[in-house]
Protein backbone atom coordinates (compact mmCIF):
# COMPACT_ATOMS: atom_id res chain seq x y z
CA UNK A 1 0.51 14.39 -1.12
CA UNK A 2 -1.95 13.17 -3.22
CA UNK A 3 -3.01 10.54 -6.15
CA UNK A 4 -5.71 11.61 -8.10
CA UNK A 5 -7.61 8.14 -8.84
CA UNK A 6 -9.62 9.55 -11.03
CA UNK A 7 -7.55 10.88 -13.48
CA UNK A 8 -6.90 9.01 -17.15
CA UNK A 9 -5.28 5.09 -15.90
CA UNK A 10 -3.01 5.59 -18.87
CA UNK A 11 -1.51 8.76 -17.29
CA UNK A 12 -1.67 7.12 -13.80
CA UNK A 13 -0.01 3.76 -14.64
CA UNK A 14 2.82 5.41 -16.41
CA UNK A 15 3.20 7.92 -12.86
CA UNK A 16 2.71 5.06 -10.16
CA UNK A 17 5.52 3.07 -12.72
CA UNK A 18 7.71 6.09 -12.48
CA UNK A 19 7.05 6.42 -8.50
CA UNK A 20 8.25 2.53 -8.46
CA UNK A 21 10.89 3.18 -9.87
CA UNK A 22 12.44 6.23 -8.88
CA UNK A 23 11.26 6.73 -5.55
CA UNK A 24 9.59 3.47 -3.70
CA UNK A 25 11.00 0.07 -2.52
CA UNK A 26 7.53 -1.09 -3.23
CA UNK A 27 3.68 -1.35 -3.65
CA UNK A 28 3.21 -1.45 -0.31
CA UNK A 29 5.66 2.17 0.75
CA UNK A 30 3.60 3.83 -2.13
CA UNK A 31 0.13 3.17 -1.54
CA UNK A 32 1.17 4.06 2.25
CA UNK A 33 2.28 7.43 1.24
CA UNK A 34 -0.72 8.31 -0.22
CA UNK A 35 -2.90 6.99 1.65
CA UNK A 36 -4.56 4.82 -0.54
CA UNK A 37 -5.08 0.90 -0.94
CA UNK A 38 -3.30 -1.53 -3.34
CA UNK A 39 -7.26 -2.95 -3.94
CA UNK A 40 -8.51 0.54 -4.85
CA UNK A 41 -5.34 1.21 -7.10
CA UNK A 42 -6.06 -2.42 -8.47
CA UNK A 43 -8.94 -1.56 -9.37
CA UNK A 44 -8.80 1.59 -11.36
CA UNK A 45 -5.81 0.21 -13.31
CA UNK A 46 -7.62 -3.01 -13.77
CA UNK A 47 -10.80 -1.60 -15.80
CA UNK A 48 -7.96 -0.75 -18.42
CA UNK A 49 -6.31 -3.98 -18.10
CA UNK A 50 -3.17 -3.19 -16.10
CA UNK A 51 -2.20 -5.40 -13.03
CA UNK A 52 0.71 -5.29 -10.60
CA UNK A 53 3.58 -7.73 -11.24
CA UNK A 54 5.44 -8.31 -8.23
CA UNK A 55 8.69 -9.51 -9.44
CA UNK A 56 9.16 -6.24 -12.18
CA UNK A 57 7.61 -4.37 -9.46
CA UNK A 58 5.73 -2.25 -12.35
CA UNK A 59 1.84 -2.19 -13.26
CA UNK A 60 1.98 -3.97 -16.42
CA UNK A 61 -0.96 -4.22 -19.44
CA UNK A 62 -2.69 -8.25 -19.77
């Protein structure tokens, strides 16, 4: 399967949140699956302000 990085972050963050939710334990199973890195994730989500809060395990806006 695949994660288009390139497609609008505001669509993206709200589909990796729903992946979080509904069908990882974590960062680390998701970025796994699709074979992608928490850095490059970071940093397409980051250019719109979002970053990863551990403890809600959700990609939340600064």
């Amino acid at each position: 399967m695949n994660l288009d990085l390139t497609m609008d972050p505001n669509i993206l963050v709200s589909i990796v949140n729903m992946k979080l939710r509904n069908d990882f334990d974590d960062i680390d199973d998701l970025v796994k699956y699709y074979d992608i890195t928490k850095e490059e994730l970071d940093s397409v989500l980051g250019k719109e302000e979002y970053f990863y809060c551990e403890s809600k395990r959700q990609y939340l806006i600064k």
